[in-house]
Each structure stands twice: as C-alpha cells, then as structure tokens.
N, C-alpha and C. Protein backbone atom coordinates (compact mmCIF):
# COMPACT_ATOMS: atom_id res chain seq x y z
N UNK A 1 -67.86 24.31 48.12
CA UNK A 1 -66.52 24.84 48.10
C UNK A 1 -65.58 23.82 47.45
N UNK A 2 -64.64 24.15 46.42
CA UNK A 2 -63.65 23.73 45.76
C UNK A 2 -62.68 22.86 46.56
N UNK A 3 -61.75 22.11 46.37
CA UNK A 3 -61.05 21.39 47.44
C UNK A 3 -59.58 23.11 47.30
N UNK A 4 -59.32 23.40 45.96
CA UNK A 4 -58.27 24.32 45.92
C UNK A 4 -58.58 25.67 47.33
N UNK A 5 -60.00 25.89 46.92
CA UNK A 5 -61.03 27.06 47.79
C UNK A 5 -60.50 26.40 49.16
N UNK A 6 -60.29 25.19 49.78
CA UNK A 6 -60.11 25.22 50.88
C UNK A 6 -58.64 25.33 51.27
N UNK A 7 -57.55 25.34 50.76
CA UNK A 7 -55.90 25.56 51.14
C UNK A 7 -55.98 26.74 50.65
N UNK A 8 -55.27 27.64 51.56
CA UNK A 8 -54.55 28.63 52.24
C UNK A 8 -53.88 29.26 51.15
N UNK A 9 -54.15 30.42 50.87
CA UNK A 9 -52.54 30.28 49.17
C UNK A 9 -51.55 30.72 49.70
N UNK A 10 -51.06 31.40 50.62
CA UNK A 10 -49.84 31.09 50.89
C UNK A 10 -49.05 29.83 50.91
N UNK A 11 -50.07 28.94 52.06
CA UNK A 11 -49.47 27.52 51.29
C UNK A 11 -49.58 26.85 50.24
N UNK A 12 -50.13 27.25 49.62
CA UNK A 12 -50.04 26.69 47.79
C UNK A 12 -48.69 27.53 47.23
N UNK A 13 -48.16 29.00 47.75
CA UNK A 13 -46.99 29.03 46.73
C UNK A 13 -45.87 28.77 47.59
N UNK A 14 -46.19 28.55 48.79
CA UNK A 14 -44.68 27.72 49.42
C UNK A 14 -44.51 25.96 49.23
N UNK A 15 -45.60 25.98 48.21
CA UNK A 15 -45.72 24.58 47.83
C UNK A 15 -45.40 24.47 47.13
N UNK A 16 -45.59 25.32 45.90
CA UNK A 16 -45.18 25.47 44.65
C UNK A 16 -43.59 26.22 44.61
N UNK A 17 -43.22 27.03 45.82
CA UNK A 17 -41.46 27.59 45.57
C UNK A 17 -41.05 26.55 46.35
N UNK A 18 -41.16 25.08 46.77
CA UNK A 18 -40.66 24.19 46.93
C UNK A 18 -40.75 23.17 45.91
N UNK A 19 -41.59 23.12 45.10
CA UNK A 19 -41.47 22.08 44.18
C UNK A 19 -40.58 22.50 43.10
N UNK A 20 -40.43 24.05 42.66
CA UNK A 20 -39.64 24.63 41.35
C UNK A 20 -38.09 24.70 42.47
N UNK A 21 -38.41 24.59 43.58
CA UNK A 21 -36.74 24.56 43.96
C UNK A 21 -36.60 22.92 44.06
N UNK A 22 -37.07 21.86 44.29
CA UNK A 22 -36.72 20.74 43.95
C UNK A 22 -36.84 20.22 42.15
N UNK A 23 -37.11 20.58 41.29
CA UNK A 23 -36.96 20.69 40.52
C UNK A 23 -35.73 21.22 39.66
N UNK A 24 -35.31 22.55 40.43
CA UNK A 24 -33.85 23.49 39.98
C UNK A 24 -32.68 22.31 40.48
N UNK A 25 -33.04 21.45 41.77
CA UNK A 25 -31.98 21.21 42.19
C UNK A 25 -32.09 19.67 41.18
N UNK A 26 -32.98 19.19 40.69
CA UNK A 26 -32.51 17.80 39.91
C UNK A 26 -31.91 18.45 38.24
N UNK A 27 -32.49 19.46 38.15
CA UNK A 27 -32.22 20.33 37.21
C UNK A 27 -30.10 20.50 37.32
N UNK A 28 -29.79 20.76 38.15
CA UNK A 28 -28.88 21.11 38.64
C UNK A 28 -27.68 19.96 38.32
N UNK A 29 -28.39 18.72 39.29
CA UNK A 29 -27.56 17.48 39.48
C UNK A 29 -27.22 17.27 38.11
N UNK A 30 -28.34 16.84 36.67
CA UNK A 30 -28.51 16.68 35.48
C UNK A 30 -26.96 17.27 34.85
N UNK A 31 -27.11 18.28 35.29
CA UNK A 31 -25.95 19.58 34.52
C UNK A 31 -24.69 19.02 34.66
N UNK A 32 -24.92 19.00 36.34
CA UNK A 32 -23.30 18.42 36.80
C UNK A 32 -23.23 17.14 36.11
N UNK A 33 -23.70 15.88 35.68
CA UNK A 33 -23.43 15.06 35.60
C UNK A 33 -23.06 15.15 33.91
N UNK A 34 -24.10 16.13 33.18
CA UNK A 34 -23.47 15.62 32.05
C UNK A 34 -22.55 16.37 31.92
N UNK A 35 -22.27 17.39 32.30
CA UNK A 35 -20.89 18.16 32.07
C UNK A 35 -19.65 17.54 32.43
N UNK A 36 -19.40 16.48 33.18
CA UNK A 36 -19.22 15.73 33.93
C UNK A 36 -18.29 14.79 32.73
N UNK A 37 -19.56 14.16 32.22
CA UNK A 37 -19.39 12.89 30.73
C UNK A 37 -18.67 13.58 30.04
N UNK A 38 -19.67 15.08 29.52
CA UNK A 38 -18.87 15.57 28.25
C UNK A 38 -17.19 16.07 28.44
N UNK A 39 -16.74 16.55 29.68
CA UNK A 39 -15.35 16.75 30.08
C UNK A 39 -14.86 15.38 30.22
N UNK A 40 -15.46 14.35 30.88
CA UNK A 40 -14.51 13.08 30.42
C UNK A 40 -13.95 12.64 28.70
N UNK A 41 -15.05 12.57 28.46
CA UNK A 41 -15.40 12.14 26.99
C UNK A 41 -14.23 13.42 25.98
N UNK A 42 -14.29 14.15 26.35
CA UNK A 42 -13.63 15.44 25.46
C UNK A 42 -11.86 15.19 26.16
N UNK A 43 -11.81 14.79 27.51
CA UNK A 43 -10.43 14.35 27.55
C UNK A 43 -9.61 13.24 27.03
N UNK A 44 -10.43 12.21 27.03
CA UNK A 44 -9.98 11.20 26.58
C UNK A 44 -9.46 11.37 25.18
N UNK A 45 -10.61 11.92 24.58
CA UNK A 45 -10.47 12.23 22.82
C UNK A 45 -9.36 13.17 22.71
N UNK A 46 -8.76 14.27 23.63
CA UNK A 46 -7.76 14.84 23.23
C UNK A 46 -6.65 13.97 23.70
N UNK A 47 -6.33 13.35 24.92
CA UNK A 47 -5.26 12.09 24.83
C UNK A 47 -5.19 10.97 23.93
N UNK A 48 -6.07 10.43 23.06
CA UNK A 48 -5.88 10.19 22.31
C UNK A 48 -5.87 10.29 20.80
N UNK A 49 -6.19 11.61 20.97
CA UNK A 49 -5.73 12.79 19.44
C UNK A 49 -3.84 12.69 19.38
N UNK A 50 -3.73 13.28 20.66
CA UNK A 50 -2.37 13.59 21.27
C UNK A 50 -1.41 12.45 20.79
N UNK A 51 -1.65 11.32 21.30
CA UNK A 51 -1.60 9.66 20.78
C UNK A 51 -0.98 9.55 19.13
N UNK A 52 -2.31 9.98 18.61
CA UNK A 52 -2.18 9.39 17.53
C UNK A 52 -1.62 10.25 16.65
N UNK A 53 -1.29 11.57 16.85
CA UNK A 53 -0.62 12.64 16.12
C UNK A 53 0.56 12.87 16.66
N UNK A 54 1.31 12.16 17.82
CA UNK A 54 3.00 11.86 18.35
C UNK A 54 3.54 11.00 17.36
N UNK A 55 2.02 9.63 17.36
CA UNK A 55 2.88 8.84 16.49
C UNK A 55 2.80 9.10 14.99
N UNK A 56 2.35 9.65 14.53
CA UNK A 56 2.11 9.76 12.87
C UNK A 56 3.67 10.85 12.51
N UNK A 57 3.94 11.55 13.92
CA UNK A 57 4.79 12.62 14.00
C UNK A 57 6.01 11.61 13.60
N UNK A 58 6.18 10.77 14.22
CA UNK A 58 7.46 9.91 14.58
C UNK A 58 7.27 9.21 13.44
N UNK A 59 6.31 8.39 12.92
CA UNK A 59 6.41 7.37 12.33
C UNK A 59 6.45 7.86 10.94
N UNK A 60 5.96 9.12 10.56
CA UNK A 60 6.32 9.91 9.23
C UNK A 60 5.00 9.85 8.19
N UNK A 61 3.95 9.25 9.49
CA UNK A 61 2.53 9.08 8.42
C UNK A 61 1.27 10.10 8.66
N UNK A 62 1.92 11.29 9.35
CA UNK A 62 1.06 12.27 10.03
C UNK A 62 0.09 12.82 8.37
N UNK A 63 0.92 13.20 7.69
CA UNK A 63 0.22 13.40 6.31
C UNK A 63 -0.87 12.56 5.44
N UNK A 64 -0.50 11.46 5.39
CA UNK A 64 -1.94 10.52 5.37
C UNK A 64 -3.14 10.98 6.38
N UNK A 65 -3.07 11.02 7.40
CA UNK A 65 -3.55 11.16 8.12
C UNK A 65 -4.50 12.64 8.62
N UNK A 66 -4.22 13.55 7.99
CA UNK A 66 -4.43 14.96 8.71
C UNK A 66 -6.07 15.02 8.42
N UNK A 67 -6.49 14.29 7.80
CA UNK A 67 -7.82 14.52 8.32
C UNK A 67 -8.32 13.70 8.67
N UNK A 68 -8.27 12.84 9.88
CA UNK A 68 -8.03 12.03 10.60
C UNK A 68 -8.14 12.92 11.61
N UNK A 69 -7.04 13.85 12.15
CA UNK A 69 -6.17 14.42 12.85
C UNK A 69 -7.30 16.22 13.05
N UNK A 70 -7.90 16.07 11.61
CA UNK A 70 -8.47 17.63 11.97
C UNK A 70 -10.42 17.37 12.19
N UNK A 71 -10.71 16.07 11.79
CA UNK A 71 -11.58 15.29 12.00
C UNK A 71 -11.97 15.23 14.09
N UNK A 72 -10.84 14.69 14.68
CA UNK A 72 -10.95 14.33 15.76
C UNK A 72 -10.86 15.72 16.19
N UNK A 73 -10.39 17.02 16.01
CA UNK A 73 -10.36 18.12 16.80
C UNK A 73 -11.42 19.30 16.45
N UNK A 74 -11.91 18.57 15.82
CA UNK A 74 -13.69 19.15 15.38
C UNK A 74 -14.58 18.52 16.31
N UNK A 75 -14.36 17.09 16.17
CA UNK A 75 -15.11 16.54 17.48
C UNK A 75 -15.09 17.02 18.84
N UNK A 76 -13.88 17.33 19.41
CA UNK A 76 -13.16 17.65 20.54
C UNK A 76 -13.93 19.30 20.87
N UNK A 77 -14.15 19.80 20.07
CA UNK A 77 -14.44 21.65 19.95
C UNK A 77 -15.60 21.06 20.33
N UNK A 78 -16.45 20.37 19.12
CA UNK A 78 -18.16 20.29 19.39
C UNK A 78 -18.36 19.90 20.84
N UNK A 79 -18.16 19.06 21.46
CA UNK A 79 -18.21 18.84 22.64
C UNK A 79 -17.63 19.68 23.80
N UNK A 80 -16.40 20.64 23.96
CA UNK A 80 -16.06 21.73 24.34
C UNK A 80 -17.34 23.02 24.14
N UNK A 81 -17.66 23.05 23.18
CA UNK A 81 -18.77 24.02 22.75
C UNK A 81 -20.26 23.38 23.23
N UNK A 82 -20.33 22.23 23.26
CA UNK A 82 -21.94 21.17 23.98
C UNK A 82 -21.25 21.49 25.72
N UNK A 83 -19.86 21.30 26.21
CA UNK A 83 -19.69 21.32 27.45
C UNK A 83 -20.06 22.63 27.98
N UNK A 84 -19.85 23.87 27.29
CA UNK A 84 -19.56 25.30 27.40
C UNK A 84 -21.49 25.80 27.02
N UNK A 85 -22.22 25.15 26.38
CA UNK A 85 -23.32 25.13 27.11
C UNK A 85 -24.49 24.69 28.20
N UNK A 86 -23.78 23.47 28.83
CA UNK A 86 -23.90 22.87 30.11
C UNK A 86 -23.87 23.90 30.71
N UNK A 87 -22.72 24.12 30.77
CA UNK A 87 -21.93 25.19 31.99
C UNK A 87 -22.78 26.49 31.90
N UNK A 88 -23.27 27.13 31.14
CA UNK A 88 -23.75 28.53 30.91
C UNK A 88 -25.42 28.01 31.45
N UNK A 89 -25.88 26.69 30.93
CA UNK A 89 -27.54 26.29 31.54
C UNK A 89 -26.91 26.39 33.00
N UNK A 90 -26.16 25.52 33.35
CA UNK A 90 -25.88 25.34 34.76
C UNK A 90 -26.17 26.74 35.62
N UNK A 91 -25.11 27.75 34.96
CA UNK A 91 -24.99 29.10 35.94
C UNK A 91 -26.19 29.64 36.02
N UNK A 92 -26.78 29.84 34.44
CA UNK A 92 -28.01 31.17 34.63
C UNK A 92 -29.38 30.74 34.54
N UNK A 93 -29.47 29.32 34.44
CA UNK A 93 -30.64 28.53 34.50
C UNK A 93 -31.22 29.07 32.74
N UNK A 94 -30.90 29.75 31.97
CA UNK A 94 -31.23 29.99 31.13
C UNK A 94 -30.68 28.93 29.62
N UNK A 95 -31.37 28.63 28.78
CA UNK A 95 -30.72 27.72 27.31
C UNK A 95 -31.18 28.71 26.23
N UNK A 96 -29.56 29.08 25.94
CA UNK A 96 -29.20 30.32 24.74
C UNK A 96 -28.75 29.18 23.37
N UNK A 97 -30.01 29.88 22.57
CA UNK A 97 -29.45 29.16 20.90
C UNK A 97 -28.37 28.69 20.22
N UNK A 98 -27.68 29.90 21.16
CA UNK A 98 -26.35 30.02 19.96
C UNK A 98 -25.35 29.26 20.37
N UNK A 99 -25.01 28.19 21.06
CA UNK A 99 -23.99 27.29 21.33
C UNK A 99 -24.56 26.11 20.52
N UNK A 100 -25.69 25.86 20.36
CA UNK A 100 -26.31 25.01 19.87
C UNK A 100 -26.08 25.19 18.07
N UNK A 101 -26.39 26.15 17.82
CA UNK A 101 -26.23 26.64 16.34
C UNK A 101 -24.75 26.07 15.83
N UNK A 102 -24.30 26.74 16.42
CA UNK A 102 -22.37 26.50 16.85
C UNK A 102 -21.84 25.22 16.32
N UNK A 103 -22.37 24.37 16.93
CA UNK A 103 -22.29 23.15 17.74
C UNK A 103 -22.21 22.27 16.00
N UNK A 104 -23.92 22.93 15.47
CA UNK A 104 -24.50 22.36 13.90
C UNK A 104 -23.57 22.48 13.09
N UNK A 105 -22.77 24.49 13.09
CA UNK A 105 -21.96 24.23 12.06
C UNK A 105 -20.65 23.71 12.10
N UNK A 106 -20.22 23.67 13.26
CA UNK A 106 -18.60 22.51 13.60
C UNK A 106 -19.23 20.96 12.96
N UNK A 107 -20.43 20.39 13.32
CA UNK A 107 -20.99 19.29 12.75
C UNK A 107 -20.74 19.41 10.87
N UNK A 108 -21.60 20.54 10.26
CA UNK A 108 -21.65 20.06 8.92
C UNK A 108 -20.06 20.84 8.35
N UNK A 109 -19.51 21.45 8.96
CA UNK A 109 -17.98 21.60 8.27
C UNK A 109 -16.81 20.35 8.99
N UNK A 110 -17.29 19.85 9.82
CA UNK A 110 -16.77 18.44 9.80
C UNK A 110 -16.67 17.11 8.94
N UNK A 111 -18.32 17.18 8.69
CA UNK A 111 -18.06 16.45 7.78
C UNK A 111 -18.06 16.94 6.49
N UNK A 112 -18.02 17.96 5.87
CA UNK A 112 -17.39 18.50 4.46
C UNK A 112 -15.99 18.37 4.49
N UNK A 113 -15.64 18.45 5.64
CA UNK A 113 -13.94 18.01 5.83
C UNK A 113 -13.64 16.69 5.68
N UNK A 114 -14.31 16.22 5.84
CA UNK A 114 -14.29 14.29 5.51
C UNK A 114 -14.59 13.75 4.00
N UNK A 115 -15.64 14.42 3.83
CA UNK A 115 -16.22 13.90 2.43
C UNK A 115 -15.38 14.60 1.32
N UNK A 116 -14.82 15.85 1.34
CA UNK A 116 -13.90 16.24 0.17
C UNK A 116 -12.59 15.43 -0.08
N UNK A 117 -12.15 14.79 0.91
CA UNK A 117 -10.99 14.01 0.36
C UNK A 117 -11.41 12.33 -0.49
N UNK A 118 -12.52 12.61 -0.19
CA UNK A 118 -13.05 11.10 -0.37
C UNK A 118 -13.09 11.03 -1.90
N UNK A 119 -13.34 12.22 -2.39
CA UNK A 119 -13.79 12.48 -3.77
C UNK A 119 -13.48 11.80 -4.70
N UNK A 120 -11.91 11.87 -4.78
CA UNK A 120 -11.24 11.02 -6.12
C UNK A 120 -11.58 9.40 -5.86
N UNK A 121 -11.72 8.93 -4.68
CA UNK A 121 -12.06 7.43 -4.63
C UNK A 121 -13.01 7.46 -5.35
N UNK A 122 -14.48 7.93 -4.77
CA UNK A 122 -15.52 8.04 -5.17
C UNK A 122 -15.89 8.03 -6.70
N UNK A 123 -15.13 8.57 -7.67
CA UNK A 123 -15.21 9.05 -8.69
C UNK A 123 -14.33 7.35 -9.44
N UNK A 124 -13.58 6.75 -9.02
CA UNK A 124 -13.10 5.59 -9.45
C UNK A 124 -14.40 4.42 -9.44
N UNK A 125 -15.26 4.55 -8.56
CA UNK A 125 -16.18 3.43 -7.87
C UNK A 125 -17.54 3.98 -8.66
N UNK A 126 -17.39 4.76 -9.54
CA UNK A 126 -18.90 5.10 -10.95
C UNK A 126 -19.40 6.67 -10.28
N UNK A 127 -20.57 6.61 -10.92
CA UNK A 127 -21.38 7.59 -10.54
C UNK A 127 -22.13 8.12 -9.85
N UNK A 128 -22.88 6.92 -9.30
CA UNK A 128 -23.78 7.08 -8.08
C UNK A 128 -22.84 7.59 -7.24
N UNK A 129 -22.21 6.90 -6.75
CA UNK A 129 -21.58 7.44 -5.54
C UNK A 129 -20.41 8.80 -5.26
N UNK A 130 -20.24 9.21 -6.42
CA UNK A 130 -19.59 10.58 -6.57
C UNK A 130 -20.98 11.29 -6.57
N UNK A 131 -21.93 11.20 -7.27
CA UNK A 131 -23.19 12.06 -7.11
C UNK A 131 -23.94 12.20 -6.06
N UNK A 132 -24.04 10.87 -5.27
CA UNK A 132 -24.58 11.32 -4.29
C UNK A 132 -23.67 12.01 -2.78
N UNK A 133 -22.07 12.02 -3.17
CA UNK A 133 -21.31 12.35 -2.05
C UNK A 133 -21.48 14.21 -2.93
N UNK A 134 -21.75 14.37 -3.80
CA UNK A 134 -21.97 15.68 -4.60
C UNK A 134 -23.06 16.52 -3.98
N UNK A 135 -24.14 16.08 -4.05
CA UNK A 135 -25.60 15.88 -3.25
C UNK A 135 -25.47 16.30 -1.94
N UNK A 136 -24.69 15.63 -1.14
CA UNK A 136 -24.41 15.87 0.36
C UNK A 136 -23.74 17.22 0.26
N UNK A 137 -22.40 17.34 -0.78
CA UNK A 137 -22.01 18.43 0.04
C UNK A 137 -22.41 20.09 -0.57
N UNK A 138 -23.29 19.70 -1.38
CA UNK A 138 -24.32 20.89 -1.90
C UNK A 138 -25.40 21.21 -0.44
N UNK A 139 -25.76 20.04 0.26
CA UNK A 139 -26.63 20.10 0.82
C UNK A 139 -25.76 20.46 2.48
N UNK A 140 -24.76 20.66 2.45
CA UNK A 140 -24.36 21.04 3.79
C UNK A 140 -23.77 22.19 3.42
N UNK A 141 -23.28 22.66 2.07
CA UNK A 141 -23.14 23.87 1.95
C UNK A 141 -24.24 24.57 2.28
N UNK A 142 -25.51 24.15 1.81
CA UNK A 142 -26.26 25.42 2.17
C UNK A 142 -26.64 25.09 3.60
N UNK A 143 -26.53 24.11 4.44
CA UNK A 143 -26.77 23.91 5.74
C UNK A 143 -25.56 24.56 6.25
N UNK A 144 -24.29 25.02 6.13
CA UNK A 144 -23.56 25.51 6.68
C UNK A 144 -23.90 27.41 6.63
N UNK A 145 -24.43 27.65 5.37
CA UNK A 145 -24.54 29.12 5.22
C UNK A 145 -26.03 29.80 5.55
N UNK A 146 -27.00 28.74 6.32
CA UNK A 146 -28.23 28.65 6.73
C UNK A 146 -27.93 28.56 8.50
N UNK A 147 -26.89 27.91 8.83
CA UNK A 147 -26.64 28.21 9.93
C UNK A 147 -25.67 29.17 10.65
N UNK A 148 -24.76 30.03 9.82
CA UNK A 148 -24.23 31.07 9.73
C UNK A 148 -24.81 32.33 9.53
N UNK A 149 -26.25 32.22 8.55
CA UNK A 149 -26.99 33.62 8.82
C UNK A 149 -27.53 33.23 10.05
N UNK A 150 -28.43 31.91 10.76
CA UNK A 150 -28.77 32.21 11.93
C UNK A 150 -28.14 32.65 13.07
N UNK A 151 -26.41 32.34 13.19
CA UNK A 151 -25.68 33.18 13.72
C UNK A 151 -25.77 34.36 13.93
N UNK A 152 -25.53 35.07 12.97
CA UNK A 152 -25.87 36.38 12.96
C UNK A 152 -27.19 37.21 13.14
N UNK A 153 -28.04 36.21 12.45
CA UNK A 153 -29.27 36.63 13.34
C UNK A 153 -29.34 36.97 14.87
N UNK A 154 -29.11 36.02 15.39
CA UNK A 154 -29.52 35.74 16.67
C UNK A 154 -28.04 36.81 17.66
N UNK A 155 -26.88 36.83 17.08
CA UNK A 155 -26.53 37.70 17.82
C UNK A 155 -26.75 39.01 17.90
N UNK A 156 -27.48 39.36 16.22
CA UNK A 156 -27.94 40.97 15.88
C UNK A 156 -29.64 41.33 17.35
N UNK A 157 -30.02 39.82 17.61
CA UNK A 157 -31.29 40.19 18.25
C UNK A 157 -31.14 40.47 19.81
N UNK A 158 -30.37 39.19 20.16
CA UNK A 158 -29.40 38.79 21.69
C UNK A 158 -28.39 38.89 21.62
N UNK A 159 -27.85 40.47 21.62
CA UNK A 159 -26.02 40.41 21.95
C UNK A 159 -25.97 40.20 23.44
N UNK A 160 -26.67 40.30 24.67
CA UNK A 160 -26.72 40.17 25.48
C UNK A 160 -26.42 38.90 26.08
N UNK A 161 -27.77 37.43 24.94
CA UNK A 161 -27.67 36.49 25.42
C UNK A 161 -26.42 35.77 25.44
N UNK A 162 -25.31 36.04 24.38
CA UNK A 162 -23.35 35.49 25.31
C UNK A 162 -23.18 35.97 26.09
N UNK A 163 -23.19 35.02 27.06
CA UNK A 163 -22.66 34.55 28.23
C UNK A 163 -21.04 34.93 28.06
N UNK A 164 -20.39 35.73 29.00
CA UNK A 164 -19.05 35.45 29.13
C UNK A 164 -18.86 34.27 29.71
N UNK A 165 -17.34 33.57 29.44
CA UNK A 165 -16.82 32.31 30.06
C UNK A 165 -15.70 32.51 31.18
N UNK A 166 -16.52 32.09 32.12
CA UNK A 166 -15.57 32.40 33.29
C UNK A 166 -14.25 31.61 33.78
C-alpha cells in the first residue's frame, strides 16, 4: 500500500483547502502591500508634479518645461493604471491583460513624448544620433499600434473581463 493509499481523502482536500487558503491569504497581504507602495509612490509624484508646475506657473518657465510636466503625468497614470490592477487582482483573485497592455502603451507614448522634442538637438550633434532616435520612434510607433490592436482584441474576446472600478 502507497503511503497516499493510506490518508483519508477527505483529509487530503481539507489539507489541500487549507493550503490554497493560506496561500490566497499571502496572496492577499502581497496585494495590500504593493498597492500600498504604488499609492505612496503615485502620491508623492503628484505633490511633486503639483510643486513643480506652481512654480514654473509663477516663475514664467512652465513652457520650457511642459514636457517635463506631461512626462511626469504619464508616469503618475501608469502607476494609477499598475495600482488599478492590484486592486482588481486583489478583489477577484483573477489577472486581466488589459491593464497591463494599458500600462505598455502609456509607457511607449511616453516616451515618444520625450524623444520628439529632442529632435532638433539631435540633428545638431550628426547623424547617428538623429537616426538612431529615428529608429526608436519608428519602432514604438509600431509598438504603440501593436498594442492598440491588442486592445481591441482582447476587449472584442473579454468584454466581460473589465472590471468596473469601485
């Protein structure tokens, strides 16, 4: 006889719906904590968005600055949108694609928002380096419109899987 052949299976699945419930619950803690970081981390960055766009207000250098200014509130979303899938793992124990997808294209239209102003420097400092900032944003164009059909993919398959936000 097997050593399994000798325990009881009832007590093997009250063994096992105790281990997947100690599991849910470190599962759980995990959630809270990083949701936790990412709401710290996402406050701070908007007090000091707040900060630095009073003073550019006052000091008359907000225009230099605006992408600077639209830079940091791309960051602020991605992490609002990384927090806002915490929160949705947290509730339904389930991890839906599409915050994640989300997440990629606030990432590569962030930085196309960065690298287009850069351009005319770039273009003073030779060739390489206008070509290869050229390179990049060929290559996040189509990473932006590669992650926009998966958008739509995935909501044409799972309209279900959005989560309302409570």
């Amino acid at each position: 006889m097997t050593a399994s052949a000798k325990v009881p299976t009832a007590f093997r699945s009250k063994l096992r719906e105790r281990v997947a419930r100690g599991f849910t619950l470190v599962e759980d803690i995990v959630y809270v904590g990083l949701g936790l970081l990412l709401a710290g981390a996402a406050l701070v960055l908007l007090a000091s968005l707040l900060l630095v766009f009073a003073r550019g207000l006052v000091g008359g250098t907000l225009s230099g600055g605006v992408i600077s200014v639209l830079d940091q509130v791309l960051l602020i979303l991605m992490i609002v949108e990384l927090l806002y899938t915490v929160q949705l793992s947290f509730r339904e124990h389930v991890l839906v694609p599409e915050p994640f997808v989300l997440v990629a294209l606030i990432a590569g239209v962030r930085r196309i928002l960065v690298v287009t102003p850069e351009l005319p420097k770039l273009v003073e400092q030779g060739d390489a380096p206008f070509r290869n900032a050229m390179i990049e944003l060929g290559v996040l164009t189509v990473m932006t419109l590669s992650l926009v059909w998966c958008l739509v993919v995935l909501r044409k398959r799972h309209p279900e899987a959005v989560a309302e936000r409570v």
